[in-house]
N, C-alpha and C. Protein backbone atom coordinates (compact mmCIF):
# COMPACT_ATOMS: atom_id res chain seq x y z
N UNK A 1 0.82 -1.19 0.00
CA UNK A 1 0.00 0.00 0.00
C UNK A 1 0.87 1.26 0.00
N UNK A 2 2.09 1.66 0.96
CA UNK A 2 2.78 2.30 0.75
C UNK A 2 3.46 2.70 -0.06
N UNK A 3 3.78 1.53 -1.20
CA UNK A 3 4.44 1.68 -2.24
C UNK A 3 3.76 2.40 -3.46
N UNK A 4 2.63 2.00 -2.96
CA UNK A 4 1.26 2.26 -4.21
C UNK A 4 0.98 3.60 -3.87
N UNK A 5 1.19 4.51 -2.71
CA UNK A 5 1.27 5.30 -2.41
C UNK A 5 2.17 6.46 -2.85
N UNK A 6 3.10 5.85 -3.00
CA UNK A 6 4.49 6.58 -3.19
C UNK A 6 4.32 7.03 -4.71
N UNK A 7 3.93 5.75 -5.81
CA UNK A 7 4.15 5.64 -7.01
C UNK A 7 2.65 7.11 -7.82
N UNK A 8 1.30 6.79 -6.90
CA UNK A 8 0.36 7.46 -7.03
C UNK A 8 0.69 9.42 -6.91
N UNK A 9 1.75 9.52 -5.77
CA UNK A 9 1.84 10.51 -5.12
C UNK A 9 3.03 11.13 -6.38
N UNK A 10 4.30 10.51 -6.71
CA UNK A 10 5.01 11.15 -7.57
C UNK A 10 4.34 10.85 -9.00
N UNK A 11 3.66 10.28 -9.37
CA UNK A 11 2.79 10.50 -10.88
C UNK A 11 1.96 11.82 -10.41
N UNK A 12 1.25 12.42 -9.43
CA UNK A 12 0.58 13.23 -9.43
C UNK A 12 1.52 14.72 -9.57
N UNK A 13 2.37 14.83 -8.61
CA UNK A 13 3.35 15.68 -8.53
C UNK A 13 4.49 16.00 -9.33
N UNK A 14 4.65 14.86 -10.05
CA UNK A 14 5.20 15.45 -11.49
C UNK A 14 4.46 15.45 -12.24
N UNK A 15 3.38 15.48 -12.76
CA UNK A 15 2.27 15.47 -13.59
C UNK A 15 3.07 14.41 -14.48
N UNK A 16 3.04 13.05 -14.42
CA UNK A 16 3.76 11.58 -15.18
C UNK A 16 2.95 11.90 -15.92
N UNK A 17 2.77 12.08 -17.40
CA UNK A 17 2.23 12.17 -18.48
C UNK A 17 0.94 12.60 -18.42
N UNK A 18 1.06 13.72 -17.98
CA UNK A 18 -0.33 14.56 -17.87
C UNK A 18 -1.30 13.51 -17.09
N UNK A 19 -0.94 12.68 -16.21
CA UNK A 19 -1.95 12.38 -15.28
C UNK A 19 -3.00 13.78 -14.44
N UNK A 20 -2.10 14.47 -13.88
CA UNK A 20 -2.85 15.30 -12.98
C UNK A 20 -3.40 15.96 -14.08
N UNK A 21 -3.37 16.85 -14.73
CA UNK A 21 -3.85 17.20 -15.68
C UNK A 21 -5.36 16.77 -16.15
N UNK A 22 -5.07 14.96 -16.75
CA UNK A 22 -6.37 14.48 -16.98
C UNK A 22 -7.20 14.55 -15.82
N UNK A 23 -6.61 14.32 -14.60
CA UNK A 23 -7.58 13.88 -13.56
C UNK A 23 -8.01 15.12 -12.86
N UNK A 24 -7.33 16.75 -12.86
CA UNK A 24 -8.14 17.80 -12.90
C UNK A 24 -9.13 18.22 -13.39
N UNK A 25 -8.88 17.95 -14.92
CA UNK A 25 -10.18 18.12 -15.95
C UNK A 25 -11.26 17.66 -16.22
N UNK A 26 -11.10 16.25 -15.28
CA UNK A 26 -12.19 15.37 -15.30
C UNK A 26 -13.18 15.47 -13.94
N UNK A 27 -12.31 16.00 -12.86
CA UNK A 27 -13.33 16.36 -11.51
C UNK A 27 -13.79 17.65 -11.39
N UNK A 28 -13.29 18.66 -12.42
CA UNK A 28 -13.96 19.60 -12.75
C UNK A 28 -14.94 19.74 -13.73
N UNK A 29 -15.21 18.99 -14.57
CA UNK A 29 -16.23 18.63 -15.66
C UNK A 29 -17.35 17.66 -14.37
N UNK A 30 -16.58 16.73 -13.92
CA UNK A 30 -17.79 16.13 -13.05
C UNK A 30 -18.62 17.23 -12.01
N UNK A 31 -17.63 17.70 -11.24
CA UNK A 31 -18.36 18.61 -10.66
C UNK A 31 -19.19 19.73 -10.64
N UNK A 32 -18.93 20.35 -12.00
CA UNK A 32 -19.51 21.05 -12.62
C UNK A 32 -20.86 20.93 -12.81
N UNK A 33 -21.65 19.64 -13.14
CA UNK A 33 -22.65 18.89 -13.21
C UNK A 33 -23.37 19.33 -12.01
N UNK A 34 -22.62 19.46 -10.68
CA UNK A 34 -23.83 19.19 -9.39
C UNK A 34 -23.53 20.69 -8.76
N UNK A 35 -22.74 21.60 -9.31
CA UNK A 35 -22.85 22.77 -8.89
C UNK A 35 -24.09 23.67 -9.30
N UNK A 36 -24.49 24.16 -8.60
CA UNK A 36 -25.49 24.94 -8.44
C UNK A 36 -24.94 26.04 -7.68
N UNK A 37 -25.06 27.52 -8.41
CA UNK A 37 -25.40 28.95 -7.91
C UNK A 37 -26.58 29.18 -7.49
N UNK A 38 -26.89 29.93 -6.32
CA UNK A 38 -27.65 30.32 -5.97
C UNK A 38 -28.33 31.79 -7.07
N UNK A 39 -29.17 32.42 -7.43
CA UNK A 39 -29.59 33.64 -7.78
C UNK A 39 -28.97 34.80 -7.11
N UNK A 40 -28.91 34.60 -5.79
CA UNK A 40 -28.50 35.50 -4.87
C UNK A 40 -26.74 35.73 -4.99
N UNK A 41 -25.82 34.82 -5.24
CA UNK A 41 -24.57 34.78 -5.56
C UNK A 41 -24.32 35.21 -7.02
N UNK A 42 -22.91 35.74 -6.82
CA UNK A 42 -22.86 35.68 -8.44
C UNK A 42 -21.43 34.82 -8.07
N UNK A 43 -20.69 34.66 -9.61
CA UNK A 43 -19.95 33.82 -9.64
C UNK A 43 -18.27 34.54 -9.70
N UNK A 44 -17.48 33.98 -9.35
CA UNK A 44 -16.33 34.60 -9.32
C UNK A 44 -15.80 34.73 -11.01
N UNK A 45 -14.70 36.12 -11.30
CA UNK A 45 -14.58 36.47 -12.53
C UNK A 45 -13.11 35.80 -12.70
N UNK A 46 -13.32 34.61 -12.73
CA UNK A 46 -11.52 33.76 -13.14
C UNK A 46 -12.35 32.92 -14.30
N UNK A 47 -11.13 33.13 -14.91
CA UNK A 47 -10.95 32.49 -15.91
C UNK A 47 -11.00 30.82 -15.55
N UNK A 48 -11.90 29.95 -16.85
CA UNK A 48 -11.35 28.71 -16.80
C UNK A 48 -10.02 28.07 -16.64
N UNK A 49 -9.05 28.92 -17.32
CA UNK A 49 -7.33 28.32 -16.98
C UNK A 49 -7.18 28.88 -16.20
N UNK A 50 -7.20 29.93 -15.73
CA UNK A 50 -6.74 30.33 -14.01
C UNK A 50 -7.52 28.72 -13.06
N UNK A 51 -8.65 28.84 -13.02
CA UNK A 51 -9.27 27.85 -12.07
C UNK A 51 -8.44 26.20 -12.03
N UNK A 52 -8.16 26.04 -13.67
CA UNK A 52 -7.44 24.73 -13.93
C UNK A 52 -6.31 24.68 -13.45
N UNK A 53 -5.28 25.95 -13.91
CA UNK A 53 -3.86 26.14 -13.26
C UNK A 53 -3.78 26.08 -11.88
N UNK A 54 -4.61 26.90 -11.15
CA UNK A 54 -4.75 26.17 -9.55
C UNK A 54 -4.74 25.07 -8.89
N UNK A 55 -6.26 24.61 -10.01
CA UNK A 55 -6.18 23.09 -8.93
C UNK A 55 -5.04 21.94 -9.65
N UNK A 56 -4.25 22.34 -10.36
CA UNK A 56 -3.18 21.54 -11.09
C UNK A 56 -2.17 21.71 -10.07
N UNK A 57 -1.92 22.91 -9.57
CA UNK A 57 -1.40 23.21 -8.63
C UNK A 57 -1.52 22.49 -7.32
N UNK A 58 -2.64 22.70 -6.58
CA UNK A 58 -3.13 22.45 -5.32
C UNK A 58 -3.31 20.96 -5.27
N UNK A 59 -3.04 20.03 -7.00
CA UNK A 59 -2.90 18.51 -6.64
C UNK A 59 -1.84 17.68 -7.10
N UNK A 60 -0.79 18.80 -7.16
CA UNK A 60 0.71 18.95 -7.30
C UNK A 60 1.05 18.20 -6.07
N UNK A 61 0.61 19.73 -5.39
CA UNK A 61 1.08 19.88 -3.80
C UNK A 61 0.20 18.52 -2.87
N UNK A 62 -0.92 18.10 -3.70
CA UNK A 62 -1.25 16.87 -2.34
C UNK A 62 -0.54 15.66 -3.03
N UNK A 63 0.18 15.80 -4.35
CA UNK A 63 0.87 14.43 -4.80
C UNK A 63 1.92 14.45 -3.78
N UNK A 64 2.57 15.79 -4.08
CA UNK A 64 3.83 15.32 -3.03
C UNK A 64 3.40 15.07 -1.87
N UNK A 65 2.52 15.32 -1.05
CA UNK A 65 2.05 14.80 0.45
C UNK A 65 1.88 13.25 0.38
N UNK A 66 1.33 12.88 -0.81
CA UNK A 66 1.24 11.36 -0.81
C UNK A 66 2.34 10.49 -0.94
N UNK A 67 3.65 11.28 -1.71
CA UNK A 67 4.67 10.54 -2.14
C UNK A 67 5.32 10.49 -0.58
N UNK A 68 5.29 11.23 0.26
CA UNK A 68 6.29 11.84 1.44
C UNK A 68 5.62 10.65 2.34
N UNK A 69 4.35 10.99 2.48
CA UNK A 69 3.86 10.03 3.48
C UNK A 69 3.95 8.56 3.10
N UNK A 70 3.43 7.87 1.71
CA UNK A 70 4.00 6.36 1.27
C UNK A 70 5.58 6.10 1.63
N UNK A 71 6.68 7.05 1.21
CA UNK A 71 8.07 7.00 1.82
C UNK A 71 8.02 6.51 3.36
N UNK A 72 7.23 7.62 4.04
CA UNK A 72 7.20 7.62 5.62
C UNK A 72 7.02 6.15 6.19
N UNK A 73 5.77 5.67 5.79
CA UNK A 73 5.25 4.76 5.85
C UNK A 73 6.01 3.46 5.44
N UNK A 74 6.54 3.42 4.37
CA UNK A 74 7.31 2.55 3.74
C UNK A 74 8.47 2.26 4.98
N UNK A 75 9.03 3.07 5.47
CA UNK A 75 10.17 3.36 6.38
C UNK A 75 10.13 3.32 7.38
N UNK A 76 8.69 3.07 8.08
CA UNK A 76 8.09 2.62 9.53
C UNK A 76 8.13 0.94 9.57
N UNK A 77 7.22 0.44 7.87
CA UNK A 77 6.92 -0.58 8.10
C UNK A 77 8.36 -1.46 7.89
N UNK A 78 9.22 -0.88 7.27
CA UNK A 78 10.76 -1.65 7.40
C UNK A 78 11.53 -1.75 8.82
N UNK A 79 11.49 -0.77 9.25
CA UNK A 79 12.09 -0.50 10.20
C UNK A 79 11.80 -1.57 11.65
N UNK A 80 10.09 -1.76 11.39
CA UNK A 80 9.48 -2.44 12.29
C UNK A 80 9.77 -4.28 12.00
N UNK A 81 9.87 -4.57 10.95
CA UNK A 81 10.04 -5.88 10.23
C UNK A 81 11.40 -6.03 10.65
């Protein structure tokens, strides 16, 4: 699991062949679906690639949390064996 961890976490954080990429574009198209504005709100003025470049960003930054912690983990469960 750790390992699977590790491998998940640096494909995300280097974007391994536009993984993150696809998998941004695809939970923003999904989500898109069940969002609902209220009348009373209006909507923020960003651009579609601003919004994309972010969360490409922001699942950069949780790849590497995944790669760090599968390492961590990896290095507990050796240590303990």
């Amino acid at each position: 699991m750790s390992v699977a961890m590790c491998l998940l976490g640096v494909a995300l954080a280097s974007n391994f062949r536009g993984v993150t990429e696809w998998h941004v574009q695809r939970s923003m198209s999904a989500a898109s679906v069940s969002r609902r504005v209220p009348p009373w709100r209006w909507l923020p003025d960003v651009s579609h690639d601003k919004r994309l470049a972010r969360f490409i960003l922001l699942e950069r930054v949780i790849g590497g949390a995944f790669a760090v912690l599968g390492l961590v983990f990896l290095t507990v469960i050796a240590s303990t064996a």
